[in-house]
PDB file of N, CA and C in Angstrom:
ATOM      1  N   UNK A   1     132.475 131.751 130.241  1.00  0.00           N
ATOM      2  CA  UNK A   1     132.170 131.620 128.846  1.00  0.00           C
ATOM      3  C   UNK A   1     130.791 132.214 128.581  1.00  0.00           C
ATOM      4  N   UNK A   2     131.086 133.253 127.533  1.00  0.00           N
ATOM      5  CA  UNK A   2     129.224 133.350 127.109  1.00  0.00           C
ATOM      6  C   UNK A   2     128.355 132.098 126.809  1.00  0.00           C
ATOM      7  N   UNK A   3     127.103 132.709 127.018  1.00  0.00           N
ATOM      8  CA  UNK A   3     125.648 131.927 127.077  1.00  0.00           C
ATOM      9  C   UNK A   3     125.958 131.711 125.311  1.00  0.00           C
ATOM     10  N   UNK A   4     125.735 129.828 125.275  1.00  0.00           N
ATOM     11  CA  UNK A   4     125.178 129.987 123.686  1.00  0.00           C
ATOM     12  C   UNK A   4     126.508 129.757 123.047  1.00  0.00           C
ATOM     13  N   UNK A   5     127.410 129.858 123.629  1.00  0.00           N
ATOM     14  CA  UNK A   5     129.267 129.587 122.585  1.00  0.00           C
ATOM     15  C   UNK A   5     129.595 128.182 122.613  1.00  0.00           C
ATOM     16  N   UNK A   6     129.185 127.407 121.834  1.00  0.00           N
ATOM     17  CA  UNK A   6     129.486 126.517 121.139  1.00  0.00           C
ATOM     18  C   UNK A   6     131.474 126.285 120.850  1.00  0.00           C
ATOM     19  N   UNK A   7     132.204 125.270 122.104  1.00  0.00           N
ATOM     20  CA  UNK A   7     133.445 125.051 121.950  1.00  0.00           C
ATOM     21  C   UNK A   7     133.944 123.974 120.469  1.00  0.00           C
ATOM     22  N   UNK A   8     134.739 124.600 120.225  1.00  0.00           N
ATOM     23  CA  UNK A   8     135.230 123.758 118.926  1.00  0.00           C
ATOM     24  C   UNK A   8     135.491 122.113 119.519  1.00  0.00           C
ATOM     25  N   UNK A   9     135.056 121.507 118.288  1.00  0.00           N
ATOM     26  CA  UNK A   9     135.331 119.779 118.646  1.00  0.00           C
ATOM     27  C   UNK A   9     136.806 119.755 118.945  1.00  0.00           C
ATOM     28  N   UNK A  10     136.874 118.915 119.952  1.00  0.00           N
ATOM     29  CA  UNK A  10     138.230 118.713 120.695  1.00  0.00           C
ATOM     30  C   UNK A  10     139.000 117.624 119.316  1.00  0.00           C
ATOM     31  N   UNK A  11     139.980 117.434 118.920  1.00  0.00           N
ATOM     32  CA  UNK A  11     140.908 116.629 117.819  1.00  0.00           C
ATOM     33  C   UNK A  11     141.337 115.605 118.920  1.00  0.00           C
ATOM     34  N   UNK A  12     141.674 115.524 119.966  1.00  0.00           N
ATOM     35  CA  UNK A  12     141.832 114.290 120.672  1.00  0.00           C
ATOM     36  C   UNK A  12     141.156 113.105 120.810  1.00  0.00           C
ATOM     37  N   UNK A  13     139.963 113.350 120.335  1.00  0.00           N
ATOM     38  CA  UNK A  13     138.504 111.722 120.255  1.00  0.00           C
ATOM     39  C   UNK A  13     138.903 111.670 119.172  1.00  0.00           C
ATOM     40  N   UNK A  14     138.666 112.170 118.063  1.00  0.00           N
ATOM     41  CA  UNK A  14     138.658 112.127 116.692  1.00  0.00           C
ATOM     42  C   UNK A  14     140.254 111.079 116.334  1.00  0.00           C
ATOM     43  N   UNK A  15     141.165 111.658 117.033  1.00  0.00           N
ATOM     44  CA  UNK A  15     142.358 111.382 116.468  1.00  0.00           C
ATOM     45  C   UNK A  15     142.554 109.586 117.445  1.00  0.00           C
ATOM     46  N   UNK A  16     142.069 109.988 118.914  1.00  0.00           N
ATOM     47  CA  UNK A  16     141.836 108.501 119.147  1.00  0.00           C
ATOM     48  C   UNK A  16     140.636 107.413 118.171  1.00  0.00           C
ATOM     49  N   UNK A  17     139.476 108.047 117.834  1.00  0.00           N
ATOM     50  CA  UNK A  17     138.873 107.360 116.966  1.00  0.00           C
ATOM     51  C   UNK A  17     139.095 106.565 115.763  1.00  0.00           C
ATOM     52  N   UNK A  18     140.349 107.622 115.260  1.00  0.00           N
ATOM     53  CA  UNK A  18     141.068 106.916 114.110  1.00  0.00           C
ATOM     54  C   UNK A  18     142.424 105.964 114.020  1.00  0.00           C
ATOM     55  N   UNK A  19     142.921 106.499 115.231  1.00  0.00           N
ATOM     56  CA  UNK A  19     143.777 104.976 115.643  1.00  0.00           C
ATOM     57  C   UNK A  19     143.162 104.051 115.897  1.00  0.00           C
ATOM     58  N   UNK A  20     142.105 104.049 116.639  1.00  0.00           N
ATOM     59  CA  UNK A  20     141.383 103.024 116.895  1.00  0.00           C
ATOM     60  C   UNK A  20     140.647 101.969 115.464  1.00  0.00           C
ATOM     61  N   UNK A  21     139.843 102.622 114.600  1.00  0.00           N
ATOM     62  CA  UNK A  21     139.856 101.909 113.544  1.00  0.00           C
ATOM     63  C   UNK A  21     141.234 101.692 112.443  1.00  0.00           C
ATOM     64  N   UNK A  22     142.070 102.144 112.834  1.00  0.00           N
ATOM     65  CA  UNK A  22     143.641 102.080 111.885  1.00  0.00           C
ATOM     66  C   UNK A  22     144.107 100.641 112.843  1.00  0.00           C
ATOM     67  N   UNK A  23     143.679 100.669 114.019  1.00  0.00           N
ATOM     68  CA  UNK A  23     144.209  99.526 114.812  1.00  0.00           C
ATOM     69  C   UNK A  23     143.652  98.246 114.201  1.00  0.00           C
ATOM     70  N   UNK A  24     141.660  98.323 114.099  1.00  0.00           N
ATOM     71  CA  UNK A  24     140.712  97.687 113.713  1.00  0.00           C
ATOM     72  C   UNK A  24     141.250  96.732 112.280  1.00  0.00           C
ATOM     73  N   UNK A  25     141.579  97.923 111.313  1.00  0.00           N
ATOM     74  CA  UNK A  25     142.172  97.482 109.867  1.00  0.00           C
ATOM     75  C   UNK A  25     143.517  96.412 110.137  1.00  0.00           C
ATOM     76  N   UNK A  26     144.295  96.819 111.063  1.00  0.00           N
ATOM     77  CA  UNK A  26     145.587  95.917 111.095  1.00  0.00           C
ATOM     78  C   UNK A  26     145.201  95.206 111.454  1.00  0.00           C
ATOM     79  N   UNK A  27     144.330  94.799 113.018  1.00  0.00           N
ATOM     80  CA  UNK A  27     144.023  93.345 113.513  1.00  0.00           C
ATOM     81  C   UNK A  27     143.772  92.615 112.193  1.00  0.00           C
ATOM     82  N   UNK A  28     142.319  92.989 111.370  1.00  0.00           N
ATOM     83  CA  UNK A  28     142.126  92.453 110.510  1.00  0.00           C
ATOM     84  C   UNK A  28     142.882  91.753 109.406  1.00  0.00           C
ATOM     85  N   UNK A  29     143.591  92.829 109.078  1.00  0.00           N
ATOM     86  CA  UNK A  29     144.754  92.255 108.197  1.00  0.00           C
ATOM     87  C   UNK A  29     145.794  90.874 108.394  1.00  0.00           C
ATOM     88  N   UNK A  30     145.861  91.114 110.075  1.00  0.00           N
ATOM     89  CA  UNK A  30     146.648  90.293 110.640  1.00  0.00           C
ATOM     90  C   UNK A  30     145.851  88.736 110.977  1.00  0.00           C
ATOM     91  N   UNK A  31     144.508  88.683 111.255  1.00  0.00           N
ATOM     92  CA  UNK A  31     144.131  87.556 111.217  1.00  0.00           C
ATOM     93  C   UNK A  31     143.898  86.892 109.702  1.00  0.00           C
ATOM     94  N   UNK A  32     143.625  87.915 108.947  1.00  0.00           N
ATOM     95  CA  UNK A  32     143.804  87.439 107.370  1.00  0.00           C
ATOM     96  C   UNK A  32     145.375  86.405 106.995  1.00  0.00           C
ATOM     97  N   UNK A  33     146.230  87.194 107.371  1.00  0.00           N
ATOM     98  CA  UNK A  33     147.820  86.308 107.501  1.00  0.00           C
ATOM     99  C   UNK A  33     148.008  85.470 107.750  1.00  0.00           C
ATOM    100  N   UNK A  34     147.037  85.068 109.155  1.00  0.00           N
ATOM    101  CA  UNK A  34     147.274  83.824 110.004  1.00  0.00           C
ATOM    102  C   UNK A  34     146.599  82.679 109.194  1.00  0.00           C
ATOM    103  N   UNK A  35     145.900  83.346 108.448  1.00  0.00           N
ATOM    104  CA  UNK A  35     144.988  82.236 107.936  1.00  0.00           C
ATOM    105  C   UNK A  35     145.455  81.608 106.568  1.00  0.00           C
ATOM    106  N   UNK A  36     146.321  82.384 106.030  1.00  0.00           N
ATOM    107  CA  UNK A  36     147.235  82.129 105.279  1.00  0.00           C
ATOM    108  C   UNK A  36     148.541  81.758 105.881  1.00  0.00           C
ATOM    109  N   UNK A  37     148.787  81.607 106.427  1.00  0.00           N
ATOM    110  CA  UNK A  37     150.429  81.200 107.023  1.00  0.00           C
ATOM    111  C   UNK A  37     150.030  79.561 107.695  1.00  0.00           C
ATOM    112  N   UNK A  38     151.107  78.995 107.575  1.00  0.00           N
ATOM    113  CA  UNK A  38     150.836  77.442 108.144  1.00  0.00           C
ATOM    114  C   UNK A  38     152.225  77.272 108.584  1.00  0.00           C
ATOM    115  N   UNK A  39     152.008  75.932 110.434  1.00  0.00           N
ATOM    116  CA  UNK A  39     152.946  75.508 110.837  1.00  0.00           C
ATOM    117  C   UNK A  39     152.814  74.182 110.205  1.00  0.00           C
ATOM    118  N   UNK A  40     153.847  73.528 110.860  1.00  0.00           N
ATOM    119  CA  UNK A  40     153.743  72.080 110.589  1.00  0.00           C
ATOM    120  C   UNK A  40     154.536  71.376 111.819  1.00  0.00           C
ATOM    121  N   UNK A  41     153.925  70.438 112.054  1.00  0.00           N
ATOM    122  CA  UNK A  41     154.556  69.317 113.479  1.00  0.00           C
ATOM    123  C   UNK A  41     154.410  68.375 112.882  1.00  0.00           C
ATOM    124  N   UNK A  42     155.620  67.307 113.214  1.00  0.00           N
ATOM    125  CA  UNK A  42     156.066  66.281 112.940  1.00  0.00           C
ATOM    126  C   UNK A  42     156.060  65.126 114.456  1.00  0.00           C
ATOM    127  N   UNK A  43     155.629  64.082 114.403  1.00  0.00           N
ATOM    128  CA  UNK A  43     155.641  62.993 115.173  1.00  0.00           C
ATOM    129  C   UNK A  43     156.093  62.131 115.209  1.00  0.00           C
ATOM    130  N   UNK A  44     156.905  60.925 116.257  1.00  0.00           N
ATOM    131  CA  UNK A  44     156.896  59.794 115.715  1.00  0.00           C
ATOM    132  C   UNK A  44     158.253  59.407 114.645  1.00  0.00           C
ATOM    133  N   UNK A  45     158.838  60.326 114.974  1.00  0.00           N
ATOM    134  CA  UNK A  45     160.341  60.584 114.179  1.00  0.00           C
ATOM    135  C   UNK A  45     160.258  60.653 112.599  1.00  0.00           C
ATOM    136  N   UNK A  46     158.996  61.800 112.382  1.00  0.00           N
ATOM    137  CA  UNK A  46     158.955  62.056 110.898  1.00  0.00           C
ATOM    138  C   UNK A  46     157.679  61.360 110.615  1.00  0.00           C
ATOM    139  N   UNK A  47     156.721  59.882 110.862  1.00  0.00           N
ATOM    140  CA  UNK A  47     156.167  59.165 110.371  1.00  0.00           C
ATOM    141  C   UNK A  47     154.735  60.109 110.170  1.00  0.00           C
ATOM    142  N   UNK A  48     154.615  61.030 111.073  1.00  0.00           N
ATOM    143  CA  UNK A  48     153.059  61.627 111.218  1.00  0.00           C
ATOM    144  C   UNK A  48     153.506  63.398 110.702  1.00  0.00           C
ATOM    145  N   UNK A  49     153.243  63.841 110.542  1.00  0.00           N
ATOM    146  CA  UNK A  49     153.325  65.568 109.993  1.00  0.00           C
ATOM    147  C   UNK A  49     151.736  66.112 109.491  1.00  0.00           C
ATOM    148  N   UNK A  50     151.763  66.911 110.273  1.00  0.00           N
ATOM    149  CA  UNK A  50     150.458  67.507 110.236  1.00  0.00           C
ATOM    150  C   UNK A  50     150.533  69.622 109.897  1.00  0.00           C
ATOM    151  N   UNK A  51     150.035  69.673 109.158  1.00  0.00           N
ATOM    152  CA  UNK A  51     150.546  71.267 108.665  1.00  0.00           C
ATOM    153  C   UNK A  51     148.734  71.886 109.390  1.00  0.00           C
ATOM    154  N   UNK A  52     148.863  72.774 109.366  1.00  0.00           N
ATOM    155  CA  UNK A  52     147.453  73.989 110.358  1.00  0.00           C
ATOM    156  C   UNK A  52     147.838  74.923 110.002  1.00  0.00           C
ATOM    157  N   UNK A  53     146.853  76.014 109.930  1.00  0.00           N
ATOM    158  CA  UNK A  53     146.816  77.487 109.666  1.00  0.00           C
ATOM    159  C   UNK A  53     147.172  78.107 110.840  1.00  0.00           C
ATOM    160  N   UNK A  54     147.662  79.431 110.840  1.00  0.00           N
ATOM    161  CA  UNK A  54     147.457  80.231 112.084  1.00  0.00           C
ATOM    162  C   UNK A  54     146.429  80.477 112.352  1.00  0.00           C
ATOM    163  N   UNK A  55     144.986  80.118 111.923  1.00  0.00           N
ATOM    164  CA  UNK A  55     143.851  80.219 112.662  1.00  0.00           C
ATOM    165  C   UNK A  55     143.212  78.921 112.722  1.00  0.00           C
ATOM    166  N   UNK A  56     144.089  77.684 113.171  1.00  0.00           N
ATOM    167  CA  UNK A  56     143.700  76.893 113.362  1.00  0.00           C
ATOM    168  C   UNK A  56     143.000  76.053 112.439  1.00  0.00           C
ATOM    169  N   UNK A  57     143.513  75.603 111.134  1.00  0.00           N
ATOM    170  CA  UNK A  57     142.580  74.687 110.440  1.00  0.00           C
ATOM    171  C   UNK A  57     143.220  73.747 109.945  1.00  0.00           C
ATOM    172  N   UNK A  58     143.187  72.694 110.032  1.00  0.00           N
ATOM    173  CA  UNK A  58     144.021  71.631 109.832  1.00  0.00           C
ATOM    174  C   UNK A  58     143.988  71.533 108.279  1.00  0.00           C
ATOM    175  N   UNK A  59     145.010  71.699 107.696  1.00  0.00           N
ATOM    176  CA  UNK A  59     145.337  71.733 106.020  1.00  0.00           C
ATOM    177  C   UNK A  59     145.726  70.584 105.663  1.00  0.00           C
ATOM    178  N   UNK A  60     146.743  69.679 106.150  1.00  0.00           N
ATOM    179  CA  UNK A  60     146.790  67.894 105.618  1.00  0.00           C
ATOM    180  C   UNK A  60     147.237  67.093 106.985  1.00  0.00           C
ATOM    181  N   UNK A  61     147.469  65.723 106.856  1.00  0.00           N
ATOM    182  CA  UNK A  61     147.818  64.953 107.687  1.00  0.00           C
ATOM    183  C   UNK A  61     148.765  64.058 106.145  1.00  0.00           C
ATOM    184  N   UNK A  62     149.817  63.711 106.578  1.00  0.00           N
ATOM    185  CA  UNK A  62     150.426  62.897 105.784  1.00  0.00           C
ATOM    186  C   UNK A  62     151.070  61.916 106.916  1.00  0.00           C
ATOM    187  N   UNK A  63     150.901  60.440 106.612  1.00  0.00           N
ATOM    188  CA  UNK A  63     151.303  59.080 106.597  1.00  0.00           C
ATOM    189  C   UNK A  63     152.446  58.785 106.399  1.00  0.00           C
ATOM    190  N   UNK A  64     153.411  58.390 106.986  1.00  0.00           N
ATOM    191  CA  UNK A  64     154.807  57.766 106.220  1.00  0.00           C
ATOM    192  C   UNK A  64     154.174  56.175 105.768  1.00  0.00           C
ATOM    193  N   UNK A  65     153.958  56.165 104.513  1.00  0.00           N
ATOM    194  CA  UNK A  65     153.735  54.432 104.093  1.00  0.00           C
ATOM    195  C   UNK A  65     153.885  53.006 105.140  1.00  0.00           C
ATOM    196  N   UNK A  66     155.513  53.181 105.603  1.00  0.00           N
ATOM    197  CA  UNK A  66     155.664  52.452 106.042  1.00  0.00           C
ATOM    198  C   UNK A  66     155.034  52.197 107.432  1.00  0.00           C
ATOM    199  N   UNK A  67     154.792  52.941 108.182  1.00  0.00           N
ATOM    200  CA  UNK A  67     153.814  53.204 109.385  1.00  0.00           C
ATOM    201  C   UNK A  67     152.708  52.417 109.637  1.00  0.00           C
ATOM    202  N   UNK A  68     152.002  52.308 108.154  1.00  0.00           N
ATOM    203  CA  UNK A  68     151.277  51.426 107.735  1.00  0.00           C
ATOM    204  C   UNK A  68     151.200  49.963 107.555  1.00  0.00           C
ATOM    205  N   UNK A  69     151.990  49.719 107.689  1.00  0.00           N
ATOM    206  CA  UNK A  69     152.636  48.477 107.679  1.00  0.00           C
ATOM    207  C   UNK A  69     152.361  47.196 108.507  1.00  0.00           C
ATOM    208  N   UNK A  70     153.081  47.647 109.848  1.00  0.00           N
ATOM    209  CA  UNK A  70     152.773  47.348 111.263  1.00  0.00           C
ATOM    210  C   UNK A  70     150.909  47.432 111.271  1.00  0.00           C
ATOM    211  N   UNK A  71     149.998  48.411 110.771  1.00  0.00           N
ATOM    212  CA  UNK A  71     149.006  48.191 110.821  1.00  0.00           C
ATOM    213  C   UNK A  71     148.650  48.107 112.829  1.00  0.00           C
ATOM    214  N   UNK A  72     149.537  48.933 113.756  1.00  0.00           N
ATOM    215  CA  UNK A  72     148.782  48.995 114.999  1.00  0.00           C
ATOM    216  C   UNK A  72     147.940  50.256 114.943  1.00  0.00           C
ATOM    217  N   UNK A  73     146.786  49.586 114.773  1.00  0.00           N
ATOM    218  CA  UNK A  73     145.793  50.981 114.739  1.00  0.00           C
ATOM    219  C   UNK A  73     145.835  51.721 115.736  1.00  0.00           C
ATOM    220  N   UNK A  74     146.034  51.489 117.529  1.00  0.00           N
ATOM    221  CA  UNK A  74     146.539  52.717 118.418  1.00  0.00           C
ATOM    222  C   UNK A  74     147.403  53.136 118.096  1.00  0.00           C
ATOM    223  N   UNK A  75     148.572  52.674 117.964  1.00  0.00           N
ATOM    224  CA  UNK A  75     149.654  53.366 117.790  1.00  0.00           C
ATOM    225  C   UNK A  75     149.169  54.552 116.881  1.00  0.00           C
ATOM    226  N   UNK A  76     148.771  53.922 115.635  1.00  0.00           N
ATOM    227  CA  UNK A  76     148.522  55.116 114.682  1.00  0.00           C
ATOM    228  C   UNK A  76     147.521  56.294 115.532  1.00  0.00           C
ATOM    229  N   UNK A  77     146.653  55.785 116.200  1.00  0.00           N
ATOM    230  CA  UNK A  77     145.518  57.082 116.844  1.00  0.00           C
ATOM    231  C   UNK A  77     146.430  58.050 117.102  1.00  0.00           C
ATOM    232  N   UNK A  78     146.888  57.076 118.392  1.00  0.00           N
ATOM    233  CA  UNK A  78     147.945  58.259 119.343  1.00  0.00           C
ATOM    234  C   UNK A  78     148.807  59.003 118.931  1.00  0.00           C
ATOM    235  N   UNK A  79     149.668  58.568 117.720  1.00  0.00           N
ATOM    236  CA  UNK A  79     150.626  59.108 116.900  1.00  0.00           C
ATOM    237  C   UNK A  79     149.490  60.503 116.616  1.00  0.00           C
ATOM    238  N   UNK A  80     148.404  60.281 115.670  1.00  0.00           N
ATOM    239  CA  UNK A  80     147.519  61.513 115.251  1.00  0.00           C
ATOM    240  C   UNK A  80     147.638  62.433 115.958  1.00  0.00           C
ATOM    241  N   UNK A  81     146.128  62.190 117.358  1.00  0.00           N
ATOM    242  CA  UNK A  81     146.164  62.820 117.841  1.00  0.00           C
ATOM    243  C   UNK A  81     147.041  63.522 119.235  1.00  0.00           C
ATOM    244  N   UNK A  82     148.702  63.080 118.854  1.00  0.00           N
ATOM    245  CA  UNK A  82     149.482  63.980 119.375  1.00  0.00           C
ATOM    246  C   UNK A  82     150.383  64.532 118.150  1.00  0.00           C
ATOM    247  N   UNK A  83     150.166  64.261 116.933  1.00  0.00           N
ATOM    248  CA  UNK A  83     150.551  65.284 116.223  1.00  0.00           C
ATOM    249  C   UNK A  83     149.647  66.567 115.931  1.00  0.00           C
ATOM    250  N   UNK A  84     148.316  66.554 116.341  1.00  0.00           N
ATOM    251  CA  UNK A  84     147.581  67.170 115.754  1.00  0.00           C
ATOM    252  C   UNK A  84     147.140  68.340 117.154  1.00  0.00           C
ATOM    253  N   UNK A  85     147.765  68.073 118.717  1.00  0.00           N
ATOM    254  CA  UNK A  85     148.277  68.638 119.422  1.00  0.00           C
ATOM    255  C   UNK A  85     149.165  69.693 119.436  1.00  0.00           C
ATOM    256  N   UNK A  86     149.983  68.775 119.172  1.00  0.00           N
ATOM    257  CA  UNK A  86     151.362  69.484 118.241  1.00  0.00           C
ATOM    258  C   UNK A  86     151.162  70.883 117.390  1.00  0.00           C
ATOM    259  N   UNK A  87     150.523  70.175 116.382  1.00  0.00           N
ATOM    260  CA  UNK A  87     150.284  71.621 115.291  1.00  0.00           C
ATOM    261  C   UNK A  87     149.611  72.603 116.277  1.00  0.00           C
ATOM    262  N   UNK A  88     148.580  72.038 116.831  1.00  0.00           N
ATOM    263  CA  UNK A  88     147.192  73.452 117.565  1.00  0.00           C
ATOM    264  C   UNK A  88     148.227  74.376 118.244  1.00  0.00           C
ATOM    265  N   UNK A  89     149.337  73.972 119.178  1.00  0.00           N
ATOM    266  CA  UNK A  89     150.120  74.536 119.705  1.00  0.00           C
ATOM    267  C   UNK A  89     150.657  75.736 119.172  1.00  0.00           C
ATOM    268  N   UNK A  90     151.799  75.207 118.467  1.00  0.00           N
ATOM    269  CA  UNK A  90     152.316  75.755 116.867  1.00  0.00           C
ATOM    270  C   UNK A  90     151.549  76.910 116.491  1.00  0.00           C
ATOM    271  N   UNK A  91     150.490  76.531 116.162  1.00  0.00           N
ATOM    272  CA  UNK A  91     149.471  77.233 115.785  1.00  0.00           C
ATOM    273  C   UNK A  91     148.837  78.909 116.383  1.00  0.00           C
ATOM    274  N   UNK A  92     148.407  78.245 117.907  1.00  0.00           N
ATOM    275  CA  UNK A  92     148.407  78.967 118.736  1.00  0.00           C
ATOM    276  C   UNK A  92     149.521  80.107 119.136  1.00  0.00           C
ATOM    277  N   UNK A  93     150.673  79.647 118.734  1.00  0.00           N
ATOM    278  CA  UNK A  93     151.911  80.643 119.295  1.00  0.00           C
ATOM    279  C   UNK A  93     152.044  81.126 118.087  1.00  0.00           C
ATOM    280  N   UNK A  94     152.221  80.734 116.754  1.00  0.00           N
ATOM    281  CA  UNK A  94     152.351  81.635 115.677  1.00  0.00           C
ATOM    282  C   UNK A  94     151.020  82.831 115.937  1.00  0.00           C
ATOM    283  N   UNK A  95     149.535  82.344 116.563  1.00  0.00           N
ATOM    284  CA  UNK A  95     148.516  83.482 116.235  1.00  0.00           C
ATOM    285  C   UNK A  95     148.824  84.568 117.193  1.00  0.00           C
ATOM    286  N   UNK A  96     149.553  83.831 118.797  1.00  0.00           N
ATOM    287  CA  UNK A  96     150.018  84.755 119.584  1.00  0.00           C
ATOM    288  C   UNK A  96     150.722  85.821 119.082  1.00  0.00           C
ATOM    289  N   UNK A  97     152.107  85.457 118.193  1.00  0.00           N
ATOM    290  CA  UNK A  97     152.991  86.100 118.212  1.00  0.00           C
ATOM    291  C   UNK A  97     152.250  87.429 117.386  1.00  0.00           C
ATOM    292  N   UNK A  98     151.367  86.874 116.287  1.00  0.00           N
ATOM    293  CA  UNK A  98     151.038  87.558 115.434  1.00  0.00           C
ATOM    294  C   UNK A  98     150.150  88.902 116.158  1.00  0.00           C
ATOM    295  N   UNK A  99     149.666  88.218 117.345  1.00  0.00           N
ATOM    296  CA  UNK A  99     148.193  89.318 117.768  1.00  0.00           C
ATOM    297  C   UNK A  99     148.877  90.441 119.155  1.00  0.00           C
ATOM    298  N   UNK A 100     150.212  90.300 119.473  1.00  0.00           N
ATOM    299  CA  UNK A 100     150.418  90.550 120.396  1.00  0.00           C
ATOM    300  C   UNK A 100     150.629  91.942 120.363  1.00  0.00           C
ATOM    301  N   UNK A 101     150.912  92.896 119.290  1.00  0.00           N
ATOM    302  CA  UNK A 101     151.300  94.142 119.486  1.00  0.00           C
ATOM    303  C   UNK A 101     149.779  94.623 119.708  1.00  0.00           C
ATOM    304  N   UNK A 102     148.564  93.778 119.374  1.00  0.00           N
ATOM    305  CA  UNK A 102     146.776  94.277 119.135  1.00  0.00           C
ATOM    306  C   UNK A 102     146.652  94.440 120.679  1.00  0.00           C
ATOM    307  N   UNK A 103     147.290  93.111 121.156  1.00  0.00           N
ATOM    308  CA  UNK A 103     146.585  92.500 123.058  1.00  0.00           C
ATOM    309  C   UNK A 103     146.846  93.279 123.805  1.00  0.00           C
ATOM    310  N   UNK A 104     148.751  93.763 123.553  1.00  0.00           N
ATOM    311  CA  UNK A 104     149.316  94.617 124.556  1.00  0.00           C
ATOM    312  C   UNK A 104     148.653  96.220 123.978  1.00  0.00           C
ATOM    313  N   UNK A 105     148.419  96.439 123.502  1.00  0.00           N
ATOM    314  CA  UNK A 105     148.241  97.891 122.912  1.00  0.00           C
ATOM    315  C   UNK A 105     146.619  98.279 123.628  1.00  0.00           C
ATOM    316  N   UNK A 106     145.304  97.073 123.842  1.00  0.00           N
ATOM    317  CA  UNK A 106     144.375  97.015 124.093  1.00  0.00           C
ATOM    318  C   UNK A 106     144.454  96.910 125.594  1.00  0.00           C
ATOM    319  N   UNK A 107     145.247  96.135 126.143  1.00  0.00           N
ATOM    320  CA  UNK A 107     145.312  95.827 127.779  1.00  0.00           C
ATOM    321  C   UNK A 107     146.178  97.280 128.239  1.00  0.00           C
ATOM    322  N   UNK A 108     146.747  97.876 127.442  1.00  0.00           N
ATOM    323  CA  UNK A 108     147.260  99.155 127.867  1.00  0.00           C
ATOM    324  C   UNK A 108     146.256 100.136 128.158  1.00  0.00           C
ATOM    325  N   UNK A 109     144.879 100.065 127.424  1.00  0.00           N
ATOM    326  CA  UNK A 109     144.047 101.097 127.377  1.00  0.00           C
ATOM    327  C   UNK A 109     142.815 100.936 128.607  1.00  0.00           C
ATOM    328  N   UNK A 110     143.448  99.670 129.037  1.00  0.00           N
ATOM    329  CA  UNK A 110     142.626  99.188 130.342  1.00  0.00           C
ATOM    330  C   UNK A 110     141.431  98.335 129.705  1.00  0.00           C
ATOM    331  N   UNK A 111     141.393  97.501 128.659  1.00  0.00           N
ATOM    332  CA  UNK A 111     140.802  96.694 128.030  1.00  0.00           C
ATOM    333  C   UNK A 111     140.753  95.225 128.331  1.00  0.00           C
ATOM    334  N   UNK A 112     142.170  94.820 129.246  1.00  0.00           N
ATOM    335  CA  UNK A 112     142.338  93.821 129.961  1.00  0.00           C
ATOM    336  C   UNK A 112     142.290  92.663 128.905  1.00  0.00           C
ATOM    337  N   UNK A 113     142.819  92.776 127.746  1.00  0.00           N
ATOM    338  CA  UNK A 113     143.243  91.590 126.774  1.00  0.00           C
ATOM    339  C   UNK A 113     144.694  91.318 127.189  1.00  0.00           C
TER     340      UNK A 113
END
């Protein structure tokens, strides 16, 4: 090659550069979804129901009245916090399902997600 010749920019960075932020925009989009989308788990044969975001935020806990009743305050804990197990789960696998074409597409590039 002559002294001084300046090779044209290669389109292969560029064009990876822009998948790469086209990727950036979808993740985004996609954790936006999650955060709008909600599971819900139920406990206790209906008495406990607990609804969560796909990014994890607990949106209500509802009581069946009668639950109340009995007034065993463990019972009620445990009922909670294994409904509220429940949802994180839920939760967790809806954000999975949601993030997985991002994880596998990134661990492909040797990113190890």
């Amino acid at each position: 090659m002559a002294k001084g010749y300046n090779r044209p920019p290669s389109s292969k960075g560029g064009g990876m550069m822009a998948q790469f932020q086209q990727m950036q925009q979808q993740m985004a989009q996609a954790q936006e979804e999650l955060a709008e989308e909600t599971v819900t788990a139920t406990v206790g044969g209906g008495v406990i129901s607990i609804t969560m975001t796909g990014d994890q935020v607990c949106k209500s806990v509802e009581i069946a009245p009668e639950l109340l009743e009995d007034a065993d305050v463990e019972m009620l804990q445990d009922l909670i916090n294994s409904g509220i197990n429940a949802a994180l789960e839920k939760s967790r696998e809806l954000a999975a399902e949601k993030m997985a074409p991002f994880t596998n597409m990134l661990g492909g590039l040797g990113l190890g997600m």
